[in-house]
PDB file of N, CA and C in Angstrom:
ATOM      1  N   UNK A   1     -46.094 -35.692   7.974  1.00  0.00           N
ATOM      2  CA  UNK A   1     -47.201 -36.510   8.360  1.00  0.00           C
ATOM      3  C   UNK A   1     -47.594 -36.104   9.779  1.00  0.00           C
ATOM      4  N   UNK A   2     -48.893 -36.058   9.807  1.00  0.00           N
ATOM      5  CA  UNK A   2     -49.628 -35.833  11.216  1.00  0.00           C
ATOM      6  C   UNK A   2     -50.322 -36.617  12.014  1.00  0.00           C
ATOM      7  N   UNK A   3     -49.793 -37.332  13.142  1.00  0.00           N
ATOM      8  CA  UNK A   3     -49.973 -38.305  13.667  1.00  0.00           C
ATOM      9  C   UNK A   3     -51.024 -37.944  15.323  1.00  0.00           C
ATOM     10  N   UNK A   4     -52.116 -38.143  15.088  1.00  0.00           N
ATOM     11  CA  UNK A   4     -53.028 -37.821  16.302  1.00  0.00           C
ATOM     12  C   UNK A   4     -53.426 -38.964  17.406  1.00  0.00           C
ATOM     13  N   UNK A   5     -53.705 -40.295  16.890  1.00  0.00           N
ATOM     14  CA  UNK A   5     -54.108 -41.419  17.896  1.00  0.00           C
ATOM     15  C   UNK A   5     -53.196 -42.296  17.729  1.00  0.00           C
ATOM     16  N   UNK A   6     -52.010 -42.183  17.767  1.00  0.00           N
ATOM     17  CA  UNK A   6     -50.731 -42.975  18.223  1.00  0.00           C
ATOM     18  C   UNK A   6     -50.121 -43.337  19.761  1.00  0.00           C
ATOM     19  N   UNK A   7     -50.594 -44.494  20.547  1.00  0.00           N
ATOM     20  CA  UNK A   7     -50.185 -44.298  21.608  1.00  0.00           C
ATOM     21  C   UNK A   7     -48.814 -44.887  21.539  1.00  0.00           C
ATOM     22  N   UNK A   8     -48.071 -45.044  20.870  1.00  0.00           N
ATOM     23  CA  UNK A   8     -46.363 -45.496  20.405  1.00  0.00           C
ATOM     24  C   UNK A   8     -45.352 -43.629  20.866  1.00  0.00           C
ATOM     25  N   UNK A   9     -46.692 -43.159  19.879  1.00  0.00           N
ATOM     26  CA  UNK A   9     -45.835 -41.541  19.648  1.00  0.00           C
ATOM     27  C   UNK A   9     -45.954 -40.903  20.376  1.00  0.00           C
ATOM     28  N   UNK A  10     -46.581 -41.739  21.898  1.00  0.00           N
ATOM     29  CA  UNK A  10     -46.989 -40.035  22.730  1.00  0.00           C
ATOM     30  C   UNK A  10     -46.227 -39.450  23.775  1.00  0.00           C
ATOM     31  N   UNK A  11     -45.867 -38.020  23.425  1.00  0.00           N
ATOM     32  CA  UNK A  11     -44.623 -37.733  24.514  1.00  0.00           C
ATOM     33  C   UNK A  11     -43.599 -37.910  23.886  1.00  0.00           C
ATOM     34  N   UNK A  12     -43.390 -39.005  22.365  1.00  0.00           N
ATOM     35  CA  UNK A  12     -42.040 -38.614  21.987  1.00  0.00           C
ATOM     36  C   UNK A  12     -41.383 -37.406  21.173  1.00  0.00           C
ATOM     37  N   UNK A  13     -40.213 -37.288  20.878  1.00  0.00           N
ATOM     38  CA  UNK A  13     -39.527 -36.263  20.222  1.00  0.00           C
ATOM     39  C   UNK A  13     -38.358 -36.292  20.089  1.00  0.00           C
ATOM     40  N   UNK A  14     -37.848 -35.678  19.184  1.00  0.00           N
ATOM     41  CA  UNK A  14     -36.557 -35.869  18.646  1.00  0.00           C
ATOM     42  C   UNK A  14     -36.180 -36.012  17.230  1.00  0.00           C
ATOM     43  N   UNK A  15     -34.749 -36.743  17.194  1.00  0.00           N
ATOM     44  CA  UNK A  15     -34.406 -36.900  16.057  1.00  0.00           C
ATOM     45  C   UNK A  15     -33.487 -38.259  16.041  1.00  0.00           C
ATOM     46  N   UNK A  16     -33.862 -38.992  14.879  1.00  0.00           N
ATOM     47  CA  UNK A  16     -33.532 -40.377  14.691  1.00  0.00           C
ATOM     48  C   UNK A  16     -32.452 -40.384  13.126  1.00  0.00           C
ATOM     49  N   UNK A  17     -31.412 -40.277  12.793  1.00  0.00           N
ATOM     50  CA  UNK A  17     -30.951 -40.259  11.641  1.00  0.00           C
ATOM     51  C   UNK A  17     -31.414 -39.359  10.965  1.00  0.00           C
ATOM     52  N   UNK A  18     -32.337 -39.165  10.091  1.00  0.00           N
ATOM     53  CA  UNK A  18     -32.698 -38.302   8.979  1.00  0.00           C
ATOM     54  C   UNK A  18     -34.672 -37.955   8.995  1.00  0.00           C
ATOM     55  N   UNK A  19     -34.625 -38.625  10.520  1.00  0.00           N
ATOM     56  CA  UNK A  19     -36.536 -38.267  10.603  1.00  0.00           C
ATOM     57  C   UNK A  19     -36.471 -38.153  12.297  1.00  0.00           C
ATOM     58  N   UNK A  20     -37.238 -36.691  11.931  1.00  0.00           N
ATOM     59  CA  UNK A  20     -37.478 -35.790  13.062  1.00  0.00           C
ATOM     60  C   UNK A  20     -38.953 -35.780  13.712  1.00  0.00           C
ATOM     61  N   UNK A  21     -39.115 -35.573  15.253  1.00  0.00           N
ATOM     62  CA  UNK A  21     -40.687 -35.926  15.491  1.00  0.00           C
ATOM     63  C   UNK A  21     -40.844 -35.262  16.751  1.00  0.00           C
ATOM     64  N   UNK A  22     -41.925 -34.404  16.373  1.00  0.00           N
ATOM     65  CA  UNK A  22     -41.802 -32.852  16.688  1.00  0.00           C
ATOM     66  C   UNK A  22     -43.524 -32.927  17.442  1.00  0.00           C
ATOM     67  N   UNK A  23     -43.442 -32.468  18.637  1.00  0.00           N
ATOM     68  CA  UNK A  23     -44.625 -32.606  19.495  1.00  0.00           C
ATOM     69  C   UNK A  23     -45.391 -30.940  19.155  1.00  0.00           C
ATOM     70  N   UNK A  24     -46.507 -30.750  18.626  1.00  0.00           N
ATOM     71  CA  UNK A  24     -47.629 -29.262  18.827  1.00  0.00           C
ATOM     72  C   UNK A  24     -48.624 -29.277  19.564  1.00  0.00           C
ATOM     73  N   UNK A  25     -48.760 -29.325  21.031  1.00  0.00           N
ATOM     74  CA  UNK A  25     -50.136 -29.416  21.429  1.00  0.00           C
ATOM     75  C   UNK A  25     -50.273 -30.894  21.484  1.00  0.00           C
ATOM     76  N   UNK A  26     -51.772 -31.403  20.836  1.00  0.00           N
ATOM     77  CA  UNK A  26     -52.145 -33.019  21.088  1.00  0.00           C
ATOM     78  C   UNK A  26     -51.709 -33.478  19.897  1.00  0.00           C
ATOM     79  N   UNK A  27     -50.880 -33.038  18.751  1.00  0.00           N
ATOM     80  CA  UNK A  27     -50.513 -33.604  17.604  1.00  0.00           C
ATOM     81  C   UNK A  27     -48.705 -33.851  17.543  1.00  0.00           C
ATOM     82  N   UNK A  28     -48.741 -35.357  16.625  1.00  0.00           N
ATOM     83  CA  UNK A  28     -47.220 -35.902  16.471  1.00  0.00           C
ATOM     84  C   UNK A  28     -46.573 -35.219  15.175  1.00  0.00           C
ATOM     85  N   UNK A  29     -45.438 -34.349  14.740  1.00  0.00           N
ATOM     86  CA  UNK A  29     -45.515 -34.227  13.563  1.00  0.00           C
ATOM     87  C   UNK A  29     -43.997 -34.856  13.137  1.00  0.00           C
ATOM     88  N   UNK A  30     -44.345 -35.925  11.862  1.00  0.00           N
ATOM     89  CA  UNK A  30     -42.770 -36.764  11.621  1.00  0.00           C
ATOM     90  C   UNK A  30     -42.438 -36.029   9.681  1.00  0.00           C
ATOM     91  N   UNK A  31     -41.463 -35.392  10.076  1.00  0.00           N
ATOM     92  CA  UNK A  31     -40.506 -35.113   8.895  1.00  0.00           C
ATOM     93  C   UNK A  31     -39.169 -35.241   8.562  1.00  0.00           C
ATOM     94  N   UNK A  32     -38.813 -35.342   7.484  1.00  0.00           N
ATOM     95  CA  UNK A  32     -37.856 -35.567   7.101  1.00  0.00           C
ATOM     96  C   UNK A  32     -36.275 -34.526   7.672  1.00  0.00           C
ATOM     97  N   UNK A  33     -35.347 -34.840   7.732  1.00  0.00           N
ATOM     98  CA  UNK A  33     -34.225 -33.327   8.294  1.00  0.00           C
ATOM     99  C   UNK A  33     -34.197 -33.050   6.696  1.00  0.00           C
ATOM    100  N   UNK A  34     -33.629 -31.436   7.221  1.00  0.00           N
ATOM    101  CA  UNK A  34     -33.636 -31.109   5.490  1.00  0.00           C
ATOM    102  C   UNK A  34     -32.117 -31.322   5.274  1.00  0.00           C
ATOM    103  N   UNK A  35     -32.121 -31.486   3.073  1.00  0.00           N
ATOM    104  CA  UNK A  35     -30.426 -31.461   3.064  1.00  0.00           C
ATOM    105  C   UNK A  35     -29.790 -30.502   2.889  1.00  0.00           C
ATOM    106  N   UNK A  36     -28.957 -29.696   4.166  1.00  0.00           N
ATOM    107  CA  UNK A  36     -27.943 -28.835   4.092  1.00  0.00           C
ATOM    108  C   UNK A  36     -26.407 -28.989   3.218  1.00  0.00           C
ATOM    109  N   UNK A  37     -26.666 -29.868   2.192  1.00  0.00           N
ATOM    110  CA  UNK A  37     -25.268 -29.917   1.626  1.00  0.00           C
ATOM    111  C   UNK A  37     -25.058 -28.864   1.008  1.00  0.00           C
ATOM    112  N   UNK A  38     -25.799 -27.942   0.406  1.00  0.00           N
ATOM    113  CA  UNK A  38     -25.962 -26.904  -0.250  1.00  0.00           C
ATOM    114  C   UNK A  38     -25.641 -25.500   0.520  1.00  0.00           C
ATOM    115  N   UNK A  39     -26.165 -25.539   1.953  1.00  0.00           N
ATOM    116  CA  UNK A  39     -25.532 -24.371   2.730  1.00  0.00           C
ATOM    117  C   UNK A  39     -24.118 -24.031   2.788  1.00  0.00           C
ATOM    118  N   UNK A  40     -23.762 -22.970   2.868  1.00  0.00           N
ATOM    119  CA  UNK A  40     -22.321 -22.299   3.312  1.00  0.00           C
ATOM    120  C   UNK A  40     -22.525 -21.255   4.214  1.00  0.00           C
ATOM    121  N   UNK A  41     -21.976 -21.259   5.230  1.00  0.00           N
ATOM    122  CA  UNK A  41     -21.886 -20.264   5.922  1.00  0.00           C
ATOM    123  C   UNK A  41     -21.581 -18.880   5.411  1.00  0.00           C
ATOM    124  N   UNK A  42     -21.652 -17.877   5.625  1.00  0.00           N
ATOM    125  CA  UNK A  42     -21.399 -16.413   5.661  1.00  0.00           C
ATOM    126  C   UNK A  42     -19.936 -16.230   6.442  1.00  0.00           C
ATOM    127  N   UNK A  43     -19.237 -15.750   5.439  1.00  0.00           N
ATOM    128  CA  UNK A  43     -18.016 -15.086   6.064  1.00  0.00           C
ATOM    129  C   UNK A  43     -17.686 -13.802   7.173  1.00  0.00           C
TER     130      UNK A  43
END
């Protein structure tokens, strides 16, 4: 989701549990973390 006239969201960023919120320029962007249960590292 792309969040443009939010004055709650402005300047923030980060990560909250499982939703991430990611600053581009004048836009908020809120997504989900992805699920790594499936990754394995490389030996």
């Amino acid at each position: 989701m792309i969040v443009t006239d939010n004055p709650l969201l402005a300047g923030v960023f980060g990560k909250l549990k499982n939703i991430i919120v990611k600053q581009y320029k004048d836009k908020t962007v809120i997504t989900g973390a992805p699920d790594m249960s499936a990754w394995f590292p490389d030996a």
